[in-house]
C-alpha atoms as a PDB file:
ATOM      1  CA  UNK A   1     -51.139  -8.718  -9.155  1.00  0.00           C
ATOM      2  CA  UNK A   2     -50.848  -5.810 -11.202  1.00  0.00           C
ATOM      3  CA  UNK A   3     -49.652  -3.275  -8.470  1.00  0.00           C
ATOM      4  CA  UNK A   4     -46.731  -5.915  -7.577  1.00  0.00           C
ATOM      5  CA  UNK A   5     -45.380  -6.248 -10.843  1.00  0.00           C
ATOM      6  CA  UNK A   6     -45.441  -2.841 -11.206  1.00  0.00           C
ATOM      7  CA  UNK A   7     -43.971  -2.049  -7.657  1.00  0.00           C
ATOM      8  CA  UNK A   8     -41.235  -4.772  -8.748  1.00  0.00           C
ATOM      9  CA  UNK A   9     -40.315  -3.186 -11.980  1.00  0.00           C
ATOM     10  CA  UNK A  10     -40.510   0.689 -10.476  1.00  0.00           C
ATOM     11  CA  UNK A  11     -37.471  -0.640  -8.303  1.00  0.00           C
ATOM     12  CA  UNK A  12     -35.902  -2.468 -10.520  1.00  0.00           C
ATOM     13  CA  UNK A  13     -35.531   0.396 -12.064  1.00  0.00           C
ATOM     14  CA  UNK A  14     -34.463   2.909  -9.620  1.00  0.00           C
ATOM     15  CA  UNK A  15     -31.804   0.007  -8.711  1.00  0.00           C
ATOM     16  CA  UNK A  16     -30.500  -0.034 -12.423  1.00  0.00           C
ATOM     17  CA  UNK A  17     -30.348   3.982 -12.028  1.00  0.00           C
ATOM     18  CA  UNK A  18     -28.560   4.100  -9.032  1.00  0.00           C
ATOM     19  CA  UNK A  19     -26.236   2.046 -10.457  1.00  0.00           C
ATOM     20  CA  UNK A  20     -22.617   3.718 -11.351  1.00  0.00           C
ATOM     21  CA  UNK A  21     -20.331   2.510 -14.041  1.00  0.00           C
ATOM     22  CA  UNK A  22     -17.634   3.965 -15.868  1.00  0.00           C
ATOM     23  CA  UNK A  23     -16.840   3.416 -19.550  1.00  0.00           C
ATOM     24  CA  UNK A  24     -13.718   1.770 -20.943  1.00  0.00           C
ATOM     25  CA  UNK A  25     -12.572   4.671 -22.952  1.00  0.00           C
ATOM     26  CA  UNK A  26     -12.873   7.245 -20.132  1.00  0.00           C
ATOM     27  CA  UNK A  27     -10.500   4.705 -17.861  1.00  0.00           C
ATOM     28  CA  UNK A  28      -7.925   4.492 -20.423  1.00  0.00           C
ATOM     29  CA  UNK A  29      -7.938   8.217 -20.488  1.00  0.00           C
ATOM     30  CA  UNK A  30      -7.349   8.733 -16.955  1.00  0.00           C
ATOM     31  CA  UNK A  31      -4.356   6.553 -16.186  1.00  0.00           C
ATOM     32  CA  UNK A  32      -2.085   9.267 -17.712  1.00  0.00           C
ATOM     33  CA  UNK A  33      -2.859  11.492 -14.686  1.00  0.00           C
ATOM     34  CA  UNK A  34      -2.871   9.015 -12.106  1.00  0.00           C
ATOM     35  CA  UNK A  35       0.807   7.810 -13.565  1.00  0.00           C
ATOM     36  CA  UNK A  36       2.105  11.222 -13.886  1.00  0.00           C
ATOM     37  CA  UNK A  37       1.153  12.574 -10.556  1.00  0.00           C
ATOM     38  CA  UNK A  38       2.564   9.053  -8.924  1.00  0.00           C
ATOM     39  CA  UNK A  39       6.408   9.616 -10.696  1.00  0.00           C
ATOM     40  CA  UNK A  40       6.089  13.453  -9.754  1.00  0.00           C
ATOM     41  CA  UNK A  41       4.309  13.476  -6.019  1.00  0.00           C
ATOM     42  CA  UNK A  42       5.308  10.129  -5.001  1.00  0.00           C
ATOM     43  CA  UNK A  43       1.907   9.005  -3.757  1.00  0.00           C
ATOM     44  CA  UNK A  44      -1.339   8.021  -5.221  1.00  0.00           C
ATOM     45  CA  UNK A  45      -3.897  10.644  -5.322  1.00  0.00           C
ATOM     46  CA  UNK A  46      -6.846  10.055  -2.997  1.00  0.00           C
ATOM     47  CA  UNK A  47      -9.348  10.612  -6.039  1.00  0.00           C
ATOM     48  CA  UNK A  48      -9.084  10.078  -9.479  1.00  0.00           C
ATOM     49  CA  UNK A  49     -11.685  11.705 -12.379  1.00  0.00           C
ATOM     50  CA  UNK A  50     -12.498   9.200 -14.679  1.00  0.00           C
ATOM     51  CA  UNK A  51     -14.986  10.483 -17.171  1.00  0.00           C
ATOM     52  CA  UNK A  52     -17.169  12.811 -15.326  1.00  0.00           C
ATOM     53  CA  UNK A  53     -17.408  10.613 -12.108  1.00  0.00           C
ATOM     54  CA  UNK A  54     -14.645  11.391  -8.884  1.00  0.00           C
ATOM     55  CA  UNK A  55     -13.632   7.855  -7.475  1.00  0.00           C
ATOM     56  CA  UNK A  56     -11.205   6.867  -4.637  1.00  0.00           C
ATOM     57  CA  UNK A  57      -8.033   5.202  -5.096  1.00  0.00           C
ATOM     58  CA  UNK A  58      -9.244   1.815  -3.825  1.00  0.00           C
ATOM     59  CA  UNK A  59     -12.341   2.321  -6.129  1.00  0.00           C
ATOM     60  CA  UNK A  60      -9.758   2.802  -8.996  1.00  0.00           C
ATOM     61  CA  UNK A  61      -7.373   0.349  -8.082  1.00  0.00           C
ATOM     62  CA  UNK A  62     -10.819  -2.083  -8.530  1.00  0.00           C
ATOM     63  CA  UNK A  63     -11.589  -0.376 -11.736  1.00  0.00           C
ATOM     64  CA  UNK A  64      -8.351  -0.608 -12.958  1.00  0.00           C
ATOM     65  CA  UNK A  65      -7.475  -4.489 -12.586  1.00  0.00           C
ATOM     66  CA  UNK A  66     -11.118  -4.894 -14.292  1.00  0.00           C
ATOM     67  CA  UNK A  67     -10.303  -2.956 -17.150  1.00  0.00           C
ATOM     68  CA  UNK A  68      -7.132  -5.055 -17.555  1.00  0.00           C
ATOM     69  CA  UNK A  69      -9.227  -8.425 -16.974  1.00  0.00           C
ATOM     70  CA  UNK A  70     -11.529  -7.203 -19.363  1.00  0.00           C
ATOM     71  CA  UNK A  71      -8.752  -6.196 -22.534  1.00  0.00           C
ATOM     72  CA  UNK A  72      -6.909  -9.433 -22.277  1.00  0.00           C
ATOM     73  CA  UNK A  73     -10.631 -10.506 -23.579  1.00  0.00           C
ATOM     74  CA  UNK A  74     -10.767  -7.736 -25.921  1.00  0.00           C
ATOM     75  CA  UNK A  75     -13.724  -6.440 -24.378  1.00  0.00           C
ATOM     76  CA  UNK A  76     -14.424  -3.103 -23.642  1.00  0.00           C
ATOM     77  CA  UNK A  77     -17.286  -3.020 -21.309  1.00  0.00           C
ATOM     78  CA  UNK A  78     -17.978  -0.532 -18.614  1.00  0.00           C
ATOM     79  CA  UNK A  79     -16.843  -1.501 -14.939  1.00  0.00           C
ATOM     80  CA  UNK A  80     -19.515  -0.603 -11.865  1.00  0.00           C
ATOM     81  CA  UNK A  81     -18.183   1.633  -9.393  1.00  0.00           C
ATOM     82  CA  UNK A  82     -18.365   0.159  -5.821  1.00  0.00           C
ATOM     83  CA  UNK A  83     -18.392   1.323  -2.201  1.00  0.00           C
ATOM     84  CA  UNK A  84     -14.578  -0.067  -1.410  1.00  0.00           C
ATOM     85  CA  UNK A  85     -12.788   0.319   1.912  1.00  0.00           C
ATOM     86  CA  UNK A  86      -8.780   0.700   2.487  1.00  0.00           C
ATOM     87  CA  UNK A  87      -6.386  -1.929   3.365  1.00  0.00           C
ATOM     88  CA  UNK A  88      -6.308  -2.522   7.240  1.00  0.00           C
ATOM     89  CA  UNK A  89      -2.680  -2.885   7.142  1.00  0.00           C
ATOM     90  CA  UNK A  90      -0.936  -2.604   3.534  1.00  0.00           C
ATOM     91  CA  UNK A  91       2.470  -3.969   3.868  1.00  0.00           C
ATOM     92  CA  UNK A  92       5.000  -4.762   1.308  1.00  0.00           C
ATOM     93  CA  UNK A  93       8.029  -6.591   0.725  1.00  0.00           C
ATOM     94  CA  UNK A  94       8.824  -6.639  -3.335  1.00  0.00           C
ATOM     95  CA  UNK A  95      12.041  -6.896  -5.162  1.00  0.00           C
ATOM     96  CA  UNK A  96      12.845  -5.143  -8.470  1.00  0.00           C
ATOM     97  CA  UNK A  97      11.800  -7.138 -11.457  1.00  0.00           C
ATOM     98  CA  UNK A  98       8.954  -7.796 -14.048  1.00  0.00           C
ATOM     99  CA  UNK A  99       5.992  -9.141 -14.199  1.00  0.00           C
ATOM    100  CA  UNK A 100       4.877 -11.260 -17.372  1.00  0.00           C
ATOM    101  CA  UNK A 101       1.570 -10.741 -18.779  1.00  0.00           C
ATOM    102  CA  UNK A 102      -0.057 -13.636 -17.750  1.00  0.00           C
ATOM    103  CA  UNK A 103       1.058 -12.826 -14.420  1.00  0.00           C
ATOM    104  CA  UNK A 104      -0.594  -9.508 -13.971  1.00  0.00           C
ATOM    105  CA  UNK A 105      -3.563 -11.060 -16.058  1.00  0.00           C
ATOM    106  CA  UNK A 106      -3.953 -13.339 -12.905  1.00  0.00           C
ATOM    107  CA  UNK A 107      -3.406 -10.671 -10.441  1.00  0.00           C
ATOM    108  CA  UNK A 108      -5.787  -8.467 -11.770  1.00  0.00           C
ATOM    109  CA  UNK A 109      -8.256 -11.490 -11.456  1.00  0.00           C
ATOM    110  CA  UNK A 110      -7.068 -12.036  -7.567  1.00  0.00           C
ATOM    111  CA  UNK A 111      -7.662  -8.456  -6.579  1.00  0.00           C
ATOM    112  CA  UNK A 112     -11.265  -8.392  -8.408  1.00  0.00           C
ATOM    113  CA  UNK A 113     -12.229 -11.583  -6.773  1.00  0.00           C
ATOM    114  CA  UNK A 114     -10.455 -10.056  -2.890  1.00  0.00           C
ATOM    115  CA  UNK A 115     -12.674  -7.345  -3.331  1.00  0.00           C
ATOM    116  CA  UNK A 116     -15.247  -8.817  -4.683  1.00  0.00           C
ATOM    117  CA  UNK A 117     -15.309 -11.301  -1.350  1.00  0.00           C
ATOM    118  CA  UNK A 118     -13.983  -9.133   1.492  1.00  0.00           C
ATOM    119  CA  UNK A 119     -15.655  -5.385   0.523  1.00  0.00           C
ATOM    120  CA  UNK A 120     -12.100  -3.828   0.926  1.00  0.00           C
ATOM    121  CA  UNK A 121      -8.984  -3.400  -0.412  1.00  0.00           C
ATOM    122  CA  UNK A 122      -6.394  -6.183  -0.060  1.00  0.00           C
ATOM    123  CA  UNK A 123      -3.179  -5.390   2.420  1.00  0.00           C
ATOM    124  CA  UNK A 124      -0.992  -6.956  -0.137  1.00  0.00           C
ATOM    125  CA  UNK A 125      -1.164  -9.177  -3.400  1.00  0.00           C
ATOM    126  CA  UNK A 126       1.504 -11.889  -3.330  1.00  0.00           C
ATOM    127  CA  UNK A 127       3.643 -11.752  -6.808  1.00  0.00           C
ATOM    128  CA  UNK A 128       6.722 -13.761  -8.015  1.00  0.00           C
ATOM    129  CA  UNK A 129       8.431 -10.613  -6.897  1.00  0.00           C
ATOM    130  CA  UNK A 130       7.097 -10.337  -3.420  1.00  0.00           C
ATOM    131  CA  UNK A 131       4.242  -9.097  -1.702  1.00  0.00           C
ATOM    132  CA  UNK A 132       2.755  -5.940  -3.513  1.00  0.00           C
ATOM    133  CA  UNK A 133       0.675  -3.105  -1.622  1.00  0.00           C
ATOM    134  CA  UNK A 134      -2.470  -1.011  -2.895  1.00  0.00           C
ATOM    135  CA  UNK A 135      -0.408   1.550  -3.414  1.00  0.00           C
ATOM    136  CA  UNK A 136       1.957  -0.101  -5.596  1.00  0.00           C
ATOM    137  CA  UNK A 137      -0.943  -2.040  -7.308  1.00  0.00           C
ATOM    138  CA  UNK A 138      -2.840   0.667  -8.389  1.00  0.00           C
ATOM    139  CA  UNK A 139       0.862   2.472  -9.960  1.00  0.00           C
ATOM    140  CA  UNK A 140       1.524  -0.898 -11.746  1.00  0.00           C
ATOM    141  CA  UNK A 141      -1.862  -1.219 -13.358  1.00  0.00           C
ATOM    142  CA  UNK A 142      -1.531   2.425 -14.397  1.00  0.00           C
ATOM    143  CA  UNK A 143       1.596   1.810 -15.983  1.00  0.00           C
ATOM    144  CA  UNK A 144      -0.355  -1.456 -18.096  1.00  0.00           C
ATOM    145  CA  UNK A 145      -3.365   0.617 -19.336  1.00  0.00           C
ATOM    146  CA  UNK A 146      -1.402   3.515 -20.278  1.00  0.00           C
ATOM    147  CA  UNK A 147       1.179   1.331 -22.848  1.00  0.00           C
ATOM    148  CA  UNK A 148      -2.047  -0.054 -23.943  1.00  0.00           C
ATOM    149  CA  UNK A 149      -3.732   3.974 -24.499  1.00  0.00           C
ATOM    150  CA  UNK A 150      -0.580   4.479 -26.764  1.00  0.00           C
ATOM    151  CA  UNK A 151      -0.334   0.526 -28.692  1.00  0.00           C
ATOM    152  CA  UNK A 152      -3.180  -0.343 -28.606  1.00  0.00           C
ATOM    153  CA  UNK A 153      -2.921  -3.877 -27.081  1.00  0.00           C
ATOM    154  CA  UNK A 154      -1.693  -4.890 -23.285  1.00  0.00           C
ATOM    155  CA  UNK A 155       2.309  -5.089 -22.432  1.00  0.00           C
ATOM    156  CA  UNK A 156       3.981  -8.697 -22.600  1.00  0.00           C
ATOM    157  CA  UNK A 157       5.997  -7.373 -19.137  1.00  0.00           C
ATOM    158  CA  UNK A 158       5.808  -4.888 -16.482  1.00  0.00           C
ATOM    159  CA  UNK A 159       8.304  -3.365 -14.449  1.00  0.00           C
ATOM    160  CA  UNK A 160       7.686  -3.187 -10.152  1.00  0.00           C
ATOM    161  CA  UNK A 161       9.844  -1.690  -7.927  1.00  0.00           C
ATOM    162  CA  UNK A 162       9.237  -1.416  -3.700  1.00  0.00           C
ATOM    163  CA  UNK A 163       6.820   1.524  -3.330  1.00  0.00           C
ATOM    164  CA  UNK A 164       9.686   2.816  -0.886  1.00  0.00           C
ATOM    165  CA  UNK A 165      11.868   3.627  -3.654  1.00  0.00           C
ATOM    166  CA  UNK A 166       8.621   5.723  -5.227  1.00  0.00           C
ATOM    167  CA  UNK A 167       7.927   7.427  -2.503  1.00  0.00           C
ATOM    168  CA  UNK A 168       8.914  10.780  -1.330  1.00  0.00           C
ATOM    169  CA  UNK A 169      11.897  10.489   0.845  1.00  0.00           C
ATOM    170  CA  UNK A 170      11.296  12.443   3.660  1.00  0.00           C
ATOM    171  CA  UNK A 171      14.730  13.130   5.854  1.00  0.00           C
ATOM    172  CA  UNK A 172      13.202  15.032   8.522  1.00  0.00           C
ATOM    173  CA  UNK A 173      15.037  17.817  11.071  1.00  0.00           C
ATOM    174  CA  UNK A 174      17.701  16.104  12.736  1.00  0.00           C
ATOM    175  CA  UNK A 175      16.711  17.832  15.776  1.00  0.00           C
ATOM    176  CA  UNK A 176      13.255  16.458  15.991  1.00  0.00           C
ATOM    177  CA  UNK A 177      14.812  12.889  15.167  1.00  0.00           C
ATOM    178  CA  UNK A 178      17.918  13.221  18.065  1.00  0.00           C
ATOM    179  CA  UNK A 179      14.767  14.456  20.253  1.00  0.00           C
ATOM    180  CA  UNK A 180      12.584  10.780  19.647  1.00  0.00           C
ATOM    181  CA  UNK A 181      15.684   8.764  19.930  1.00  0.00           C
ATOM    182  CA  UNK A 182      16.313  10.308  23.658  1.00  0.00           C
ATOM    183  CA  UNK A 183      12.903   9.806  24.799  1.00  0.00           C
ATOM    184  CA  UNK A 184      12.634   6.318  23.153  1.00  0.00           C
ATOM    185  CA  UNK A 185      15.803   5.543  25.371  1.00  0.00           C
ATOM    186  CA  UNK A 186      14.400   6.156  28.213  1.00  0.00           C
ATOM    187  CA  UNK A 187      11.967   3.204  28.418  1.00  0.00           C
ATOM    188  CA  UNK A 188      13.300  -0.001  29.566  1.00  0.00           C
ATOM    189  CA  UNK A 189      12.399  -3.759  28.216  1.00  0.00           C
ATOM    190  CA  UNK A 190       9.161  -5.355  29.300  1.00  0.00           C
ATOM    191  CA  UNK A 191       7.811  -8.864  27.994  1.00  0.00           C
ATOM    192  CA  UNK A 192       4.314  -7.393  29.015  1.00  0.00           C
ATOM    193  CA  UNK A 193       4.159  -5.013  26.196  1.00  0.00           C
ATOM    194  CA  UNK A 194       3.970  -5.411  22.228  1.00  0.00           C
ATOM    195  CA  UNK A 195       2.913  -2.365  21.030  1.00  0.00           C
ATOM    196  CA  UNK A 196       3.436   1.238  21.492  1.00  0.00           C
ATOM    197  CA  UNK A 197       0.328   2.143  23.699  1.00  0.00           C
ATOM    198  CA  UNK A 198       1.205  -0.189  26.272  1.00  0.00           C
ATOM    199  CA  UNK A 199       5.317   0.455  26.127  1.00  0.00           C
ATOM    200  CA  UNK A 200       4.252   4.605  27.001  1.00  0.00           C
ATOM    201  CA  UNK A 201       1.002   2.992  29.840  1.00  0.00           C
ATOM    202  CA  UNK A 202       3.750   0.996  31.653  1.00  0.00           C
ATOM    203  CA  UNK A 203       6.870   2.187  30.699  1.00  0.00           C
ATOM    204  CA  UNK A 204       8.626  -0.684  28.919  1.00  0.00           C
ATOM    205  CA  UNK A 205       8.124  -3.132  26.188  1.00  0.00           C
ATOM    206  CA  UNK A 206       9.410  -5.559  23.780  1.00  0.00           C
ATOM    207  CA  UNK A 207      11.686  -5.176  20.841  1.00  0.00           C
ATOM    208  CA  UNK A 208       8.260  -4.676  18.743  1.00  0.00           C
ATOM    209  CA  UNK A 209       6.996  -2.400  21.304  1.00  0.00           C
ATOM    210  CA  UNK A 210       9.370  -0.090  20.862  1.00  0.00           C
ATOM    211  CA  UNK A 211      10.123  -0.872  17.007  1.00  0.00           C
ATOM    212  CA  UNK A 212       6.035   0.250  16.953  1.00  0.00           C
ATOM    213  CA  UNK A 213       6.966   2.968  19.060  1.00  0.00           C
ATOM    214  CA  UNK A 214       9.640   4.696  17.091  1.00  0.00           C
ATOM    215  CA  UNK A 215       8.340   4.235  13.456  1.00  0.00           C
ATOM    216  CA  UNK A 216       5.019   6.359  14.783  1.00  0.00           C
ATOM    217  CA  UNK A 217       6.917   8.909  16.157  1.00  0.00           C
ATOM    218  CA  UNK A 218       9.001   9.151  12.966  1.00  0.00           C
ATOM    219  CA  UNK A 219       6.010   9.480  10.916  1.00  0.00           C
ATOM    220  CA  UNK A 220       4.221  11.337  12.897  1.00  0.00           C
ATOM    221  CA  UNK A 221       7.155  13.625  12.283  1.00  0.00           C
ATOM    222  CA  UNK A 222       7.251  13.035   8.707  1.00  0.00           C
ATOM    223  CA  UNK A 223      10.664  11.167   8.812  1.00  0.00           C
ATOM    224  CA  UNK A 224      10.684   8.501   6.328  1.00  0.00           C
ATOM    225  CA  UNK A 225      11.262   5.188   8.235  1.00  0.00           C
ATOM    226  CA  UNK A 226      11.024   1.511   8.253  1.00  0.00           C
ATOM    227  CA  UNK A 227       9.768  -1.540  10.145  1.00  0.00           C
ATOM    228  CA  UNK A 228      12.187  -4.532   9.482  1.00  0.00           C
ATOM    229  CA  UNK A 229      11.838  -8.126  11.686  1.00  0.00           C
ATOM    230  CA  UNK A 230      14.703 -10.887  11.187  1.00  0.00           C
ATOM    231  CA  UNK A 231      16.151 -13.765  13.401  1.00  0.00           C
ATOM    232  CA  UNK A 232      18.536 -13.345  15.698  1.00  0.00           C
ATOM    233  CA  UNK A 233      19.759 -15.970  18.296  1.00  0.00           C
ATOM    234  CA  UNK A 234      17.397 -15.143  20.552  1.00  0.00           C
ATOM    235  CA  UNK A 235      14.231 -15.208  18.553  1.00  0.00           C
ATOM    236  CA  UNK A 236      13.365 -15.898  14.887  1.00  0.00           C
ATOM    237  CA  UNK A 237      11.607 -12.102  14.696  1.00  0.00           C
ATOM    238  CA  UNK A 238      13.171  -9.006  15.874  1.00  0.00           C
ATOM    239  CA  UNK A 239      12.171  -6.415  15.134  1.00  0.00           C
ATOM    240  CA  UNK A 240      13.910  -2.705  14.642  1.00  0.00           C
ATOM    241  CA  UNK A 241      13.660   0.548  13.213  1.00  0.00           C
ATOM    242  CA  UNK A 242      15.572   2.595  10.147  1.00  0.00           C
ATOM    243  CA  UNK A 243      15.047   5.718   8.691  1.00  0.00           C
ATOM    244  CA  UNK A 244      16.063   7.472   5.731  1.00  0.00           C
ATOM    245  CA  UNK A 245      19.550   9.771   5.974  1.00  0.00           C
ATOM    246  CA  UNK A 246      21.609  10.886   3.402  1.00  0.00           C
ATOM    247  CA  UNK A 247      19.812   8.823   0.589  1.00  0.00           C
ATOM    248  CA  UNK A 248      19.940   5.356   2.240  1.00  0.00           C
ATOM    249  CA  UNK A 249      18.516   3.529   4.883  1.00  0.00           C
ATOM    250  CA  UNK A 250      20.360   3.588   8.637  1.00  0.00           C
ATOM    251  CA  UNK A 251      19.721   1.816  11.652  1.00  0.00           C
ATOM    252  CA  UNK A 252      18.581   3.655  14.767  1.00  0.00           C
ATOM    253  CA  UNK A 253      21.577   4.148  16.846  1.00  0.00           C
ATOM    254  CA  UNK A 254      20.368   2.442  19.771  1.00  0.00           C
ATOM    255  CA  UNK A 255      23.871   1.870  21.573  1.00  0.00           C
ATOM    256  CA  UNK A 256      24.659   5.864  20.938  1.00  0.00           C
ATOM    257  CA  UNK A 257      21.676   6.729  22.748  1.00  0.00           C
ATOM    258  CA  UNK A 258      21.921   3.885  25.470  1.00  0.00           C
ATOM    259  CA  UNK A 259      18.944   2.209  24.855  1.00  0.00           C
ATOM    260  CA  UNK A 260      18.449  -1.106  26.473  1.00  0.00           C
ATOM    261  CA  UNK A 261      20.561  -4.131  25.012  1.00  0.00           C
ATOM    262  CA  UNK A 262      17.604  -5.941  23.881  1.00  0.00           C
ATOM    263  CA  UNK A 263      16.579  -3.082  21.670  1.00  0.00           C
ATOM    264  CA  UNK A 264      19.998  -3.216  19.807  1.00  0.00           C
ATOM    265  CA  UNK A 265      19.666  -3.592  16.173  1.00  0.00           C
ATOM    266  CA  UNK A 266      21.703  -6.726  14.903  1.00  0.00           C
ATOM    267  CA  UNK A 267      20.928  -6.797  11.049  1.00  0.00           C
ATOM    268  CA  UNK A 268      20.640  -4.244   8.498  1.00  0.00           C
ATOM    269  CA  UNK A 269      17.903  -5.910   6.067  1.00  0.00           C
ATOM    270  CA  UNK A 270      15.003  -7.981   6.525  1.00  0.00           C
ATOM    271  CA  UNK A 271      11.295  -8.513   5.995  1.00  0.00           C
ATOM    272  CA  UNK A 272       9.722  -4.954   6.069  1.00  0.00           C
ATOM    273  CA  UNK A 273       6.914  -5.136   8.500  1.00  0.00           C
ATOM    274  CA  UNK A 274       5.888  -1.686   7.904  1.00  0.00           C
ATOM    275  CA  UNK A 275       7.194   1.727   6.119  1.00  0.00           C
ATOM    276  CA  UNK A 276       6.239   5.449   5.581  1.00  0.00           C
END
């Protein structure tokens, strides 16, 4: 009886030492950084130092909307460090705006409790401003701890934006972008294909084969581009493709470069399926 209570507190133990938390303080310190490099790189850092601990962004994006959780109650209390893995599929579709505090009080509490549940990072967090991603998230919660490092209490509002508009805006060589528009062209229109594998296995696809097709070969190029589905009279979800020229966001010029009809763009905004 002896041996087993010891055995049970000798791992109880090692449990409680491999356990990794981070103080309040040293997160309040490090949201400076992560903010900064955001507005100057336009992307969130893969790892952030917080105290003397590395974590990844979708550990800190967990540690960050605790923190917040946690000040509303005016408690300070370290937050555990867990094993967190990306978004699937982040996706986004926000509008410019604010977020009240009790708002982004309850978000924080949504993207605990995701995580919590699911192991992983959330693909978006729904807001009365639109759906947020990760990336966004994690800039946004920044922003809240670091007006609270310099007032000392949490903001009544927060500004969002789309993360597209924070990103870097990558134009790419027109050359290389003339050069995927003629070899997109050249497939024709398939009902037997939805995505880009099988549009390049059997040579044609749908309009969100080839709207898969062209946004990978933009950013595989590093061209900033854009997913956006709308309804047309044909079907309630077309999809096409727009990249970034000139400071703005233009269609693909499918009738320039002959593509099939059914590929044509026939809207200029919509629900952004995906971006880069």
């Amino acid at each position: 009886m002896l041996f087993a209570i010891v055995m049970a507190f000798s791992i109880s133990a090692v449990s409680a030492a491999n356990t990794t938390t981070v103080d309040a303080n040293s997160i309040v310190k490090s949201v400076d950084t992560v903010k900064n490099y955001v507005e100057t790189k336009k992307a969130v850092p893969t790892t952030v130092t917080v105290g003397s601990k590395k974590v990844t962004s979708e550990q800190y994006l967990y540690i960050l909307s605790s923190t917040v959780t946690n000040l509303n109650k005016n408690s300070k209390k370290s937050v555990t460090v867990k094993t967190i893995a990306k978004a699937p599929k982040p996706v986004e579709n926000v509008k410019t705006g604010t977020l009240s505090k009790s708002e982004y009080i309850k978000l924080a509490g949504k993207i605990t409790t995701f995580i919590n549940t699911n192991g992983r990072l959330p693909n978006f967090i729904t807001t009365s401003k639109g759906n947020m991603n990760p990336d966004n998230l994690i800039y946004t919660y920044s922003k809240i701890v670091a007006f609270y490092k310099t007032n000392n209490r949490l903001p009544n509002t927060v500004s969002v934006k789309p993360w597209s508009t924070t990103k870097s805006t990558s134009e790419g060589s027109p050359a290389t972008i003339d050069a995927i528009f003629k070899k997109a062209a050249k497939y024709g229109y398939s009902h037997a294909a939805h995505d880009a594998a099988t549009l390049v296995k059997i040579g044609a696809g749908d309009c969100w084969a080839m709207s898969d097709y062209l946004f990978k070969q933009l950013k595989a190029s590093k061209v900033k581009a854009r997913i956006i589905q709308y309804p047309t009279a044909y079907a309630y979800n077309h999809r096409s493709v727009q990249y970034y020229k000139n400071g703005s966001w233009v269609n693909v010029p499918y009738r320039a470069y002959g593509f099939n009809s059914m590929f044509n763009n026939v809207g200029s905004s919509g629900t952004v399926i995906a971006s880069c």
